[in-house]
C-alpha atoms as a PDB file:
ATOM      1  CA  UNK A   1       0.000   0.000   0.000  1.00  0.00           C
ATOM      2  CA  UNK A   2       2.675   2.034   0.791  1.00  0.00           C
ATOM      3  CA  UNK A   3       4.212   1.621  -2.747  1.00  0.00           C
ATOM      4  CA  UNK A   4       0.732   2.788  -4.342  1.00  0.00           C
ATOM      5  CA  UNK A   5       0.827   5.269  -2.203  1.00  0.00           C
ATOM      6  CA  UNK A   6       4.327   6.705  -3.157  1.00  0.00           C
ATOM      7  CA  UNK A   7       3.763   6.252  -6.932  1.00  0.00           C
ATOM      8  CA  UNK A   8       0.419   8.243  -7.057  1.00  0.00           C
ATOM      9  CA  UNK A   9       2.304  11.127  -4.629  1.00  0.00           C
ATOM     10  CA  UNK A  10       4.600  11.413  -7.394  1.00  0.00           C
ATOM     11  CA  UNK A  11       3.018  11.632  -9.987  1.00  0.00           C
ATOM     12  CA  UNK A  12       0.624  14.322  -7.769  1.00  0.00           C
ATOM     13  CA  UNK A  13      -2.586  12.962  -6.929  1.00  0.00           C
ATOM     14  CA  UNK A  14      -1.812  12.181  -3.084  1.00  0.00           C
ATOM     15  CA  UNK A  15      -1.959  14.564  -0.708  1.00  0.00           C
ATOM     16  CA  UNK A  16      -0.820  12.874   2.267  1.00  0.00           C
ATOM     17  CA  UNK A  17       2.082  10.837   3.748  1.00  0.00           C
ATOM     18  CA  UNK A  18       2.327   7.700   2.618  1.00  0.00           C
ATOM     19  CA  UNK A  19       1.597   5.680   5.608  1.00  0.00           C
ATOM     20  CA  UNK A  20       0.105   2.607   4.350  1.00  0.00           C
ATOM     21  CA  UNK A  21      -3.077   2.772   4.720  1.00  0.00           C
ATOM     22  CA  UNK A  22      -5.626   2.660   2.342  1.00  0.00           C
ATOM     23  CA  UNK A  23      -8.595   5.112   4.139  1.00  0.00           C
ATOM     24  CA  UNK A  24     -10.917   8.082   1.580  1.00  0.00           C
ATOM     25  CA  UNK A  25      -7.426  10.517   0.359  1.00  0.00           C
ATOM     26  CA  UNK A  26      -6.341   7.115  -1.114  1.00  0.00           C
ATOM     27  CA  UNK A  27      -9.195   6.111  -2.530  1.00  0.00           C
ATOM     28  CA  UNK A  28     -10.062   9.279  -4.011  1.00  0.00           C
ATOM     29  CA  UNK A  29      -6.502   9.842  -5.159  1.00  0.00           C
ATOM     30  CA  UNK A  30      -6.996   6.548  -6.996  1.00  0.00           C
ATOM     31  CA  UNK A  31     -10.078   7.402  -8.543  1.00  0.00           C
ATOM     32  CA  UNK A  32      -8.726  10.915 -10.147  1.00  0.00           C
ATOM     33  CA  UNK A  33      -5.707   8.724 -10.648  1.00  0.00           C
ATOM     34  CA  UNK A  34      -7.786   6.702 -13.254  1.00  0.00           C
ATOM     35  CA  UNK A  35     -10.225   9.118 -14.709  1.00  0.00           C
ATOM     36  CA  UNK A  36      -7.614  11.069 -16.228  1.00  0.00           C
ATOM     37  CA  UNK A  37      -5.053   7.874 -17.134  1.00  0.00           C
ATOM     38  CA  UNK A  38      -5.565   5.661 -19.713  1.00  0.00           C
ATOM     39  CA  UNK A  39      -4.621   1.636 -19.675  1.00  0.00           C
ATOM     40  CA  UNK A  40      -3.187  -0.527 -22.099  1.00  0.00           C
ATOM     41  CA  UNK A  41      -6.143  -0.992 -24.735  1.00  0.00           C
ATOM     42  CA  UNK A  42      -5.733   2.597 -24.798  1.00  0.00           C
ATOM     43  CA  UNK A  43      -9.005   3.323 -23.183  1.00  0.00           C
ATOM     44  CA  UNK A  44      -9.779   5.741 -20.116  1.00  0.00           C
ATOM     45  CA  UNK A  45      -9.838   3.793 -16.772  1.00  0.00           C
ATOM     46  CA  UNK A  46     -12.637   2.978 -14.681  1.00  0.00           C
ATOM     47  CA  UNK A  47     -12.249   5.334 -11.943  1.00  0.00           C
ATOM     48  CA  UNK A  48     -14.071   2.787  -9.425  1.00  0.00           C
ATOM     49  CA  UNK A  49     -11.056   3.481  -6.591  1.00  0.00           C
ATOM     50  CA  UNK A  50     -10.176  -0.320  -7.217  1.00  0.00           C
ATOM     51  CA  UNK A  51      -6.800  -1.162  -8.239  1.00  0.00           C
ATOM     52  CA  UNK A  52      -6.478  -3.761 -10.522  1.00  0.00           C
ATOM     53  CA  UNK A  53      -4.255  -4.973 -13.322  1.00  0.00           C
ATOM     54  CA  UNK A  54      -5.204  -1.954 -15.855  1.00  0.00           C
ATOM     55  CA  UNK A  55      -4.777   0.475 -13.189  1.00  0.00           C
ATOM     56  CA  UNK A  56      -1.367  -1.022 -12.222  1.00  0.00           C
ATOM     57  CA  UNK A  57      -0.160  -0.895 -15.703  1.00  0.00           C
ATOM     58  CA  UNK A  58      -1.030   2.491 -15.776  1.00  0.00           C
ATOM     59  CA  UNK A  59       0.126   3.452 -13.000  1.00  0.00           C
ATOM     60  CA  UNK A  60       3.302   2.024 -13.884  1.00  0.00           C
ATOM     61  CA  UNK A  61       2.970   3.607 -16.668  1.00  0.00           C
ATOM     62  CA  UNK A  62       1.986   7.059 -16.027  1.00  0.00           C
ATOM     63  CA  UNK A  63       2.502   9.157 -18.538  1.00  0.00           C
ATOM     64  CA  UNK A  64       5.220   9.790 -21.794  1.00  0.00           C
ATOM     65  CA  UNK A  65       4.502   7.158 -24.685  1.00  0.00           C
ATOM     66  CA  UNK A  66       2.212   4.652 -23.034  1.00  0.00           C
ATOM     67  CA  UNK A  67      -0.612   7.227 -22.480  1.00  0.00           C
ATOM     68  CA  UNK A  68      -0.173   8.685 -25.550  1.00  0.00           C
ATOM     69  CA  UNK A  69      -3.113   8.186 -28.146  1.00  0.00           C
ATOM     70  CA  UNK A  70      -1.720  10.195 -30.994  1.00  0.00           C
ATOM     71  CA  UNK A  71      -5.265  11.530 -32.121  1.00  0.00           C
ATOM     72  CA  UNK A  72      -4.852  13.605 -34.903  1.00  0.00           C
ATOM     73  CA  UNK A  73      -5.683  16.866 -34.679  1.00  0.00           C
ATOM     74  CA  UNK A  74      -8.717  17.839 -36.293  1.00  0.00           C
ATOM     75  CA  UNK A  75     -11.157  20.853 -37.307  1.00  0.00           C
ATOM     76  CA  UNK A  76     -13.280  22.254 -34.917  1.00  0.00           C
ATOM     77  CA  UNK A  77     -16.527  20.656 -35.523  1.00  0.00           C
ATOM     78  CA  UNK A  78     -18.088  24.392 -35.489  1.00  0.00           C
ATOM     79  CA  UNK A  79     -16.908  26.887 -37.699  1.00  0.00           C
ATOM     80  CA  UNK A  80     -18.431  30.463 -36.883  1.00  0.00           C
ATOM     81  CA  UNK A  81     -19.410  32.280 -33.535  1.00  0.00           C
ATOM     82  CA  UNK A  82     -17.637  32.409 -30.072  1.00  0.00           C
ATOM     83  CA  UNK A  83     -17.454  28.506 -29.821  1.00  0.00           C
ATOM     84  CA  UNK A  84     -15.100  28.076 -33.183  1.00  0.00           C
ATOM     85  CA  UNK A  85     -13.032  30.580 -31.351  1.00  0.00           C
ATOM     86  CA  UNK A  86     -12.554  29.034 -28.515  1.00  0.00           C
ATOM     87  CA  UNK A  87     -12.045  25.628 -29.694  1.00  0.00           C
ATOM     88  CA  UNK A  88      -9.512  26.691 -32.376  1.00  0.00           C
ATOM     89  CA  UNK A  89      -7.195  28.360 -29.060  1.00  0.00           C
ATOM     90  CA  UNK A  90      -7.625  24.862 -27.551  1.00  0.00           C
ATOM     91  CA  UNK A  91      -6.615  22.960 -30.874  1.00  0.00           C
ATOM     92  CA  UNK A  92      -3.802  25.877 -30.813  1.00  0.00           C
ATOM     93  CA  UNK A  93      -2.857  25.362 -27.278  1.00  0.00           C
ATOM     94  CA  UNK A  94      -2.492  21.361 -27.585  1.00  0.00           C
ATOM     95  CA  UNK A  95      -0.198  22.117 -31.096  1.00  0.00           C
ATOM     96  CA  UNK A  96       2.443  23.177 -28.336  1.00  0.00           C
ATOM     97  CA  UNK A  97       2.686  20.510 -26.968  1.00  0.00           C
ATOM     98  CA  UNK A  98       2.071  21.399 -23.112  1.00  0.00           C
ATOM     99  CA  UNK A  99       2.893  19.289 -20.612  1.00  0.00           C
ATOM    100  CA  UNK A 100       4.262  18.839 -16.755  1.00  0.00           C
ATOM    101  CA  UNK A 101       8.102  19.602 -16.316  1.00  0.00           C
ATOM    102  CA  UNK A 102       9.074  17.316 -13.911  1.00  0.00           C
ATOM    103  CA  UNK A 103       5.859  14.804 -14.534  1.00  0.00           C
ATOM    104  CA  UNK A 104       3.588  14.753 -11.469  1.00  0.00           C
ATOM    105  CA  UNK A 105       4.879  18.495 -10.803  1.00  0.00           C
ATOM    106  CA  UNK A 106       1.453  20.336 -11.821  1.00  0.00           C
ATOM    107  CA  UNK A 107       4.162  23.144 -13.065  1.00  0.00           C
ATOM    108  CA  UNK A 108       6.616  22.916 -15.763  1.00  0.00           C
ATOM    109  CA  UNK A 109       6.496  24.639 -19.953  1.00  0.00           C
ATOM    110  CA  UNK A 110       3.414  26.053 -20.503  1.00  0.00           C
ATOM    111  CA  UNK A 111       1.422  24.529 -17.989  1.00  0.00           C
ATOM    112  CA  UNK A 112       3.355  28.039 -15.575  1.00  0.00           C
ATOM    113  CA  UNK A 113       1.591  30.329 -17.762  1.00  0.00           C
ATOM    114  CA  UNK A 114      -1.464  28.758 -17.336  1.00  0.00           C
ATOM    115  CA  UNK A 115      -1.197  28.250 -13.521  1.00  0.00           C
ATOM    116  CA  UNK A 116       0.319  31.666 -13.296  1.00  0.00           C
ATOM    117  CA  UNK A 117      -2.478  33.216 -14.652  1.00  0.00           C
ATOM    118  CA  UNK A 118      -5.119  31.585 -12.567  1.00  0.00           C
ATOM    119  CA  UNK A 119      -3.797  33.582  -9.904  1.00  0.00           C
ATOM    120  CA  UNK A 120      -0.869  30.254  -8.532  1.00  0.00           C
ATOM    121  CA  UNK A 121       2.773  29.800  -8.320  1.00  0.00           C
ATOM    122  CA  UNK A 122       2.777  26.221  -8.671  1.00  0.00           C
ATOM    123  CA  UNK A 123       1.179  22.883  -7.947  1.00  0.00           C
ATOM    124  CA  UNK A 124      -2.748  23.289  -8.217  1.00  0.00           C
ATOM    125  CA  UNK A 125      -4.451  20.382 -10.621  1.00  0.00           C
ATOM    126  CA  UNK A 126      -4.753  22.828 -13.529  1.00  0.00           C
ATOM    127  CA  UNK A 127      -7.435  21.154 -15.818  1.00  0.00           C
ATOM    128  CA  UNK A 128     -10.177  23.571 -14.832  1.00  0.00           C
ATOM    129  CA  UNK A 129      -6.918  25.938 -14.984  1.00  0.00           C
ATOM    130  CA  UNK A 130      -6.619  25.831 -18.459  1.00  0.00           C
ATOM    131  CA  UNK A 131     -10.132  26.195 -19.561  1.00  0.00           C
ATOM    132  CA  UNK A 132      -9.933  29.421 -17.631  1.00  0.00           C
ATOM    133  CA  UNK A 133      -6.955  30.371 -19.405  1.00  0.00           C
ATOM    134  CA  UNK A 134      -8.066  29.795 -22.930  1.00  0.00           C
ATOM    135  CA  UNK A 135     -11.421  31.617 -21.921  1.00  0.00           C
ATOM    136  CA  UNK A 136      -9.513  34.620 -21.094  1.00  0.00           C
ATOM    137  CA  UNK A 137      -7.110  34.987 -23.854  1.00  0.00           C
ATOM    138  CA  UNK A 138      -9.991  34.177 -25.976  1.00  0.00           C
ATOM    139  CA  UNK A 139     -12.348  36.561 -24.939  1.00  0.00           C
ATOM    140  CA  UNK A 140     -10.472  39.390 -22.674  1.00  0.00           C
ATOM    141  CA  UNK A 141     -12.855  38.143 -19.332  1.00  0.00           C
ATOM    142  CA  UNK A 142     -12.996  36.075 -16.595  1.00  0.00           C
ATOM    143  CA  UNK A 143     -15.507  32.863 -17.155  1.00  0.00           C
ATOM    144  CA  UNK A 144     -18.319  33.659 -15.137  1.00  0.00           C
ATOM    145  CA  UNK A 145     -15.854  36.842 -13.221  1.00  0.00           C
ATOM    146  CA  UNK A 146     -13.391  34.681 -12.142  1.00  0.00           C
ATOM    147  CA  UNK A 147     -10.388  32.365 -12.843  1.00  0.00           C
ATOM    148  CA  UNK A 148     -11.619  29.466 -11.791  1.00  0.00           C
ATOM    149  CA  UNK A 149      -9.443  26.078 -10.726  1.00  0.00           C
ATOM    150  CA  UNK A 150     -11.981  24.201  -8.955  1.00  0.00           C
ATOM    151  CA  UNK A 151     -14.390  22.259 -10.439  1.00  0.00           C
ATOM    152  CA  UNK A 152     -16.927  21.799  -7.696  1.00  0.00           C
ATOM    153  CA  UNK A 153     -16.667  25.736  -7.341  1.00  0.00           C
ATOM    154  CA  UNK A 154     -17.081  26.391 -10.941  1.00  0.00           C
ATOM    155  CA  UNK A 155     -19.636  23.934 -11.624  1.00  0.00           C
ATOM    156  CA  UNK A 156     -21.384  25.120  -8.450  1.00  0.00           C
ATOM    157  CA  UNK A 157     -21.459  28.961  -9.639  1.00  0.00           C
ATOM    158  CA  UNK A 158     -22.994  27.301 -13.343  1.00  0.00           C
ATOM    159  CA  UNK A 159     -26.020  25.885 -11.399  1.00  0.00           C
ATOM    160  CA  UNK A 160     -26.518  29.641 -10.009  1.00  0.00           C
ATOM    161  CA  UNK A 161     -26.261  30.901 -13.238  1.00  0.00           C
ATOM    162  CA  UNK A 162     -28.466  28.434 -15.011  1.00  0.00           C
ATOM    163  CA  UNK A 163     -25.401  27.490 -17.129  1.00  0.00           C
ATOM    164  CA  UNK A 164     -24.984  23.554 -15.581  1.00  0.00           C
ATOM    165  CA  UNK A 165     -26.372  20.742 -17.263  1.00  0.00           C
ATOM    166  CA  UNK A 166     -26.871  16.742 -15.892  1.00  0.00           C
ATOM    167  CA  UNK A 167     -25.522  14.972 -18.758  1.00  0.00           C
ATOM    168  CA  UNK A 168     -28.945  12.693 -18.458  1.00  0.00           C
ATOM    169  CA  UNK A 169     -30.875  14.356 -21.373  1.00  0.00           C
ATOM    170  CA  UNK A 170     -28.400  16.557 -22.202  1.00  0.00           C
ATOM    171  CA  UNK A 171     -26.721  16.053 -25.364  1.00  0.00           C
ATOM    172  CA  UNK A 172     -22.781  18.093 -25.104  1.00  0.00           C
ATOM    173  CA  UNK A 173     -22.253  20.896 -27.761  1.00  0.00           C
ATOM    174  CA  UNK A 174     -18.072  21.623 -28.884  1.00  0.00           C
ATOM    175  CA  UNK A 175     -17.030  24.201 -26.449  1.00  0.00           C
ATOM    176  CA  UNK A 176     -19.055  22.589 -23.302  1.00  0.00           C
ATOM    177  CA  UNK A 177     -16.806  21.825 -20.624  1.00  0.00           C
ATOM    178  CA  UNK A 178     -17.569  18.423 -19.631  1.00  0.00           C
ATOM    179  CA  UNK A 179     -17.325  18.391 -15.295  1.00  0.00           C
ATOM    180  CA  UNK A 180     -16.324  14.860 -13.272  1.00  0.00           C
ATOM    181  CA  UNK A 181     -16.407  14.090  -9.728  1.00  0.00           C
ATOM    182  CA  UNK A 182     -14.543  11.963  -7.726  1.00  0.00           C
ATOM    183  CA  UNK A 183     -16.159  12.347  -4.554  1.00  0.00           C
ATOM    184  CA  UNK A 184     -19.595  10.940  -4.818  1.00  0.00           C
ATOM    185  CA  UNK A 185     -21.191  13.376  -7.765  1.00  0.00           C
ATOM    186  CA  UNK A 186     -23.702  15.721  -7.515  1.00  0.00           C
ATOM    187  CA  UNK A 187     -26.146  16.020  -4.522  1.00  0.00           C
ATOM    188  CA  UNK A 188     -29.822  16.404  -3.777  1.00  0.00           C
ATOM    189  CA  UNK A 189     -29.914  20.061  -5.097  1.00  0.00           C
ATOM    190  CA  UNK A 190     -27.449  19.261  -8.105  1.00  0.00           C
ATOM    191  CA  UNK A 191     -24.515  20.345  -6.316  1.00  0.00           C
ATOM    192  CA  UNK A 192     -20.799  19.547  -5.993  1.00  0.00           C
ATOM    193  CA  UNK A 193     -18.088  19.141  -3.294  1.00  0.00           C
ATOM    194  CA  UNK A 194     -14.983  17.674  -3.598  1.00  0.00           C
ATOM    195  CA  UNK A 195     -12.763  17.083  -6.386  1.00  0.00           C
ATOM    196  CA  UNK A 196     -13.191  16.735  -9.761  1.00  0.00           C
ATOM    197  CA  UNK A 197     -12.199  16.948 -13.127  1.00  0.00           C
ATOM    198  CA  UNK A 198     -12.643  19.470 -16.669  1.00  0.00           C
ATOM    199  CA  UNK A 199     -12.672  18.574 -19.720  1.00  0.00           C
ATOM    200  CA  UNK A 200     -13.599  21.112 -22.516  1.00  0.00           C
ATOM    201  CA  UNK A 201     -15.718  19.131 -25.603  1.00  0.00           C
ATOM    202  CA  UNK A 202     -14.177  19.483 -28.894  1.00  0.00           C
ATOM    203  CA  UNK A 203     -16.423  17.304 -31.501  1.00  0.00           C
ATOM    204  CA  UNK A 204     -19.310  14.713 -30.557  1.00  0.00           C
ATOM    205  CA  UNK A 205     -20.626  11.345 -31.796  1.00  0.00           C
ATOM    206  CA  UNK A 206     -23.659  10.986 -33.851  1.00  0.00           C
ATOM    207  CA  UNK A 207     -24.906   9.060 -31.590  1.00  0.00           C
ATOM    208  CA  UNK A 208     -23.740  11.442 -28.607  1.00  0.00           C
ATOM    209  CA  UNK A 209     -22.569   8.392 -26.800  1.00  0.00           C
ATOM    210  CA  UNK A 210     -18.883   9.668 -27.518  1.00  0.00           C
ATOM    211  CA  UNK A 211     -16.703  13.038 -27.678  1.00  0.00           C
ATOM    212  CA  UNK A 212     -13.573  14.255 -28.258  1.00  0.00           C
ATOM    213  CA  UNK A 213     -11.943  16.233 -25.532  1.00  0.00           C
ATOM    214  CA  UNK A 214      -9.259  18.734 -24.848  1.00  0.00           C
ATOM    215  CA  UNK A 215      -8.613  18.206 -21.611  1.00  0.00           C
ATOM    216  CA  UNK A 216      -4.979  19.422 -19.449  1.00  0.00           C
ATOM    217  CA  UNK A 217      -4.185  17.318 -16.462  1.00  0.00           C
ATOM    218  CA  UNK A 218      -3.904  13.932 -17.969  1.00  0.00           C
ATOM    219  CA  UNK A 219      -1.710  11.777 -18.171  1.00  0.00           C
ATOM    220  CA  UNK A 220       0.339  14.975 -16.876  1.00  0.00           C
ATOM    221  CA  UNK A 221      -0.469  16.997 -20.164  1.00  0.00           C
ATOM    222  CA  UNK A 222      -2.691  18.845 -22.269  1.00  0.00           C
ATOM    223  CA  UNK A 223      -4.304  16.159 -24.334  1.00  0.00           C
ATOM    224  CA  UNK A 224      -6.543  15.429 -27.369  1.00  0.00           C
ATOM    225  CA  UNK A 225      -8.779  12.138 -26.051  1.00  0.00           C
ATOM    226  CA  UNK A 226     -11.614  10.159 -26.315  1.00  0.00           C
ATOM    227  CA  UNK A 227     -14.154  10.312 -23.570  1.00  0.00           C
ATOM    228  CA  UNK A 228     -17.488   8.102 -23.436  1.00  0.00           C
ATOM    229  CA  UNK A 229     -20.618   9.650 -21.453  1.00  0.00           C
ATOM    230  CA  UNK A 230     -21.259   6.569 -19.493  1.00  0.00           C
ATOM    231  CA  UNK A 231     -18.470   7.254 -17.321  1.00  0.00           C
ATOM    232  CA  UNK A 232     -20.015   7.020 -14.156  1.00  0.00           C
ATOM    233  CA  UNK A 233     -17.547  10.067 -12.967  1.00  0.00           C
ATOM    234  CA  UNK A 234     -18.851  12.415 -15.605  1.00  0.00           C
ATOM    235  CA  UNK A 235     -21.734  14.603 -13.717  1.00  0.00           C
ATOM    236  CA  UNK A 236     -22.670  16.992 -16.753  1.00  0.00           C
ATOM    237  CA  UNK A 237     -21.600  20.179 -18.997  1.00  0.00           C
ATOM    238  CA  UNK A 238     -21.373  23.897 -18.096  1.00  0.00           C
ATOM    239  CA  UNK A 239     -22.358  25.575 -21.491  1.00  0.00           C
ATOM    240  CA  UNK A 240     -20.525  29.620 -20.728  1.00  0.00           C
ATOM    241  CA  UNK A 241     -22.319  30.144 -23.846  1.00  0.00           C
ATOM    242  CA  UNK A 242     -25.976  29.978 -22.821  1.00  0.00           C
ATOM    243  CA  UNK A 243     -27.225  29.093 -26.397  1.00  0.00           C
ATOM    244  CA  UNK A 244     -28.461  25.649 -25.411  1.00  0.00           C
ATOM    245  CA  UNK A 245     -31.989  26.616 -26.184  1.00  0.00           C
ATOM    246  CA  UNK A 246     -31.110  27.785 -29.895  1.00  0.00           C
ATOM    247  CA  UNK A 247     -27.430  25.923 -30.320  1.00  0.00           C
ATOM    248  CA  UNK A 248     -25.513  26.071 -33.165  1.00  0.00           C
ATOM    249  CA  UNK A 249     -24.976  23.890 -36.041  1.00  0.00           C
ATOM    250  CA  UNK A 250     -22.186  21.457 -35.853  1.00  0.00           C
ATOM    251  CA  UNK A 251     -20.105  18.697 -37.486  1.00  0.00           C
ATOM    252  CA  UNK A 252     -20.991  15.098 -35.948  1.00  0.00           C
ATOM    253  CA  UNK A 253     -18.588  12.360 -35.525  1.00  0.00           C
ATOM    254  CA  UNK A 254     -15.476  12.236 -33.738  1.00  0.00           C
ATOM    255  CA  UNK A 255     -11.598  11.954 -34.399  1.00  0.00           C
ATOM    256  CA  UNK A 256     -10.502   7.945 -33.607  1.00  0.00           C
ATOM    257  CA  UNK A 257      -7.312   6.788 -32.591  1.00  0.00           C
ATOM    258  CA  UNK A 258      -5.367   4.929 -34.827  1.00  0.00           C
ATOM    259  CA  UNK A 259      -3.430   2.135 -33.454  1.00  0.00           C
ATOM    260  CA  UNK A 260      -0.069   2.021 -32.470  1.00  0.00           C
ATOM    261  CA  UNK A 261       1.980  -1.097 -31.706  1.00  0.00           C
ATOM    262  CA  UNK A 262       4.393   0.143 -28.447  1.00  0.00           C
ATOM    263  CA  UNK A 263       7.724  -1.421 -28.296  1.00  0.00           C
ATOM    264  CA  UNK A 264       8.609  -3.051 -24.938  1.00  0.00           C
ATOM    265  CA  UNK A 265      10.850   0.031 -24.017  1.00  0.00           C
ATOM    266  CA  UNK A 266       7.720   2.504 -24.401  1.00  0.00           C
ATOM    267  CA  UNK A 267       5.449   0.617 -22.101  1.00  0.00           C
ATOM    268  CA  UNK A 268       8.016   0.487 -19.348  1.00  0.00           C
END
């Protein structure tokens, strides 16, 4: 225990010291250890807190080549308005290839300027971070007045707002920001504590059952992935553009990963 401890403390999902024993910071540093790693088959984890075979390969395996998907970059899926905007500074953004220098440091290349400019030196998860950060340069504001780093918080001032959406009947439009918990999900009055996870939604599935994400914080950089909305972590969208009564037109289908055979010195 104290081993899983020590690896997920590294890579900087445990907050305490690792003593050994495996009480609610572990578990919930496992499950935001697996919602934002992927396993061998290339697919996202089951962030159930249980740590099995996928979840040690992963988390021997932690980030670099192994959690790499090389999804091609693609067009935004809408082309006109405030939404093409802001997804084409997110494609941008992931172009530079930003990512945690040392891994597990929450700091490092470009992820300082994003931190930074939430208002941090160093060491805050910075997935929300970033979706702030692209907001702003984007737009010259704050999202909803403020630089926001906490999902709970931010999802929390979106139910105020009417801006928060259950994903149950809610079908994700590019430029959503797609909100996980890993600390139970929302409550009676659609609420969240704890922490969490952002994701901003890039293209979507005709079915809906699938979309593309550009998400920072995984696999300790900013990445281009495929996220399903069964996860049982994933508690909804926050649209900032409150046009989900008369959305806009979009593209359907998402960007696949192609596969790619890792030599034995990549998954290692």
């Amino acid at each position: 225990m104290k081993y899983l401890q020590a690896i997920l403390l590294a890579e900087g999902f445990f907050k305490g010291a690792p003593l050994g024993n495996f009480l609610s910071l572990t578990e919930i540093a496992v499950r935001h250890f697996q919602g934002t790693h992927i396993g061998e088959d290339g697919e996202f984890l089951k962030a159930d807190g249980e740590v099995g075979p996928k979840t040690w390969w992963a988390l021997h395996n932690p980030h670099g080549s192994p959690q790499r998907n090389y999804l091609p970059t693609d067009a935004p899926a809408v082309t006109t308005g405030k939404r093409a905007r802001f997804l084409k500074f997110l494609y941008d953004l992931h172009a530079t290839g930003v990512r945690e220098i040392p891994d597990g440091s929450n700091y490092g290349d470009g992820v300082t300027a994003i931190v930074n400019a939430c208002g941090f030196k160093y060491g805050i998860y910075w997935c929300l971070a970033v979706q702030s950060f692209a907001w702003q340069k984007t737009f010259g504001e704050k999202p909803m007045g403020a630089m926001h780093v906490g999902c709970a918080t931010f999802w929390n001032e979106a139910v105020k707002r009417g801006l928060a959406h259950p994903k149950k009947g809610y079908t994700p439009i590019p430029g959503d920001i797609a909100i996980y918990s890993y600390t139970g999900g929302l409550n009676s009055s659609g609420r969240l504590a704890g922490t969490g996870h952002a994701a901003a939604v890039a293209r979507v599935s005709g079915d809906g059952k699938q979309f593309n994400a550009l998400e920072g914080n995984v696999g300790n950089r900013f990445k281009h992935s495929v996220r399903n909305t069964s996860e049982s972590t994933l508690v909804g969208f926050v649209n900032l553009f409150a046009d989900q009564d008369h959305p806009p037109k979009f593209e359907r289908g998402i960007t696949a990963a192609p596969v790619i055979a890792l030599s034995l010195a990549d998954s290692r």
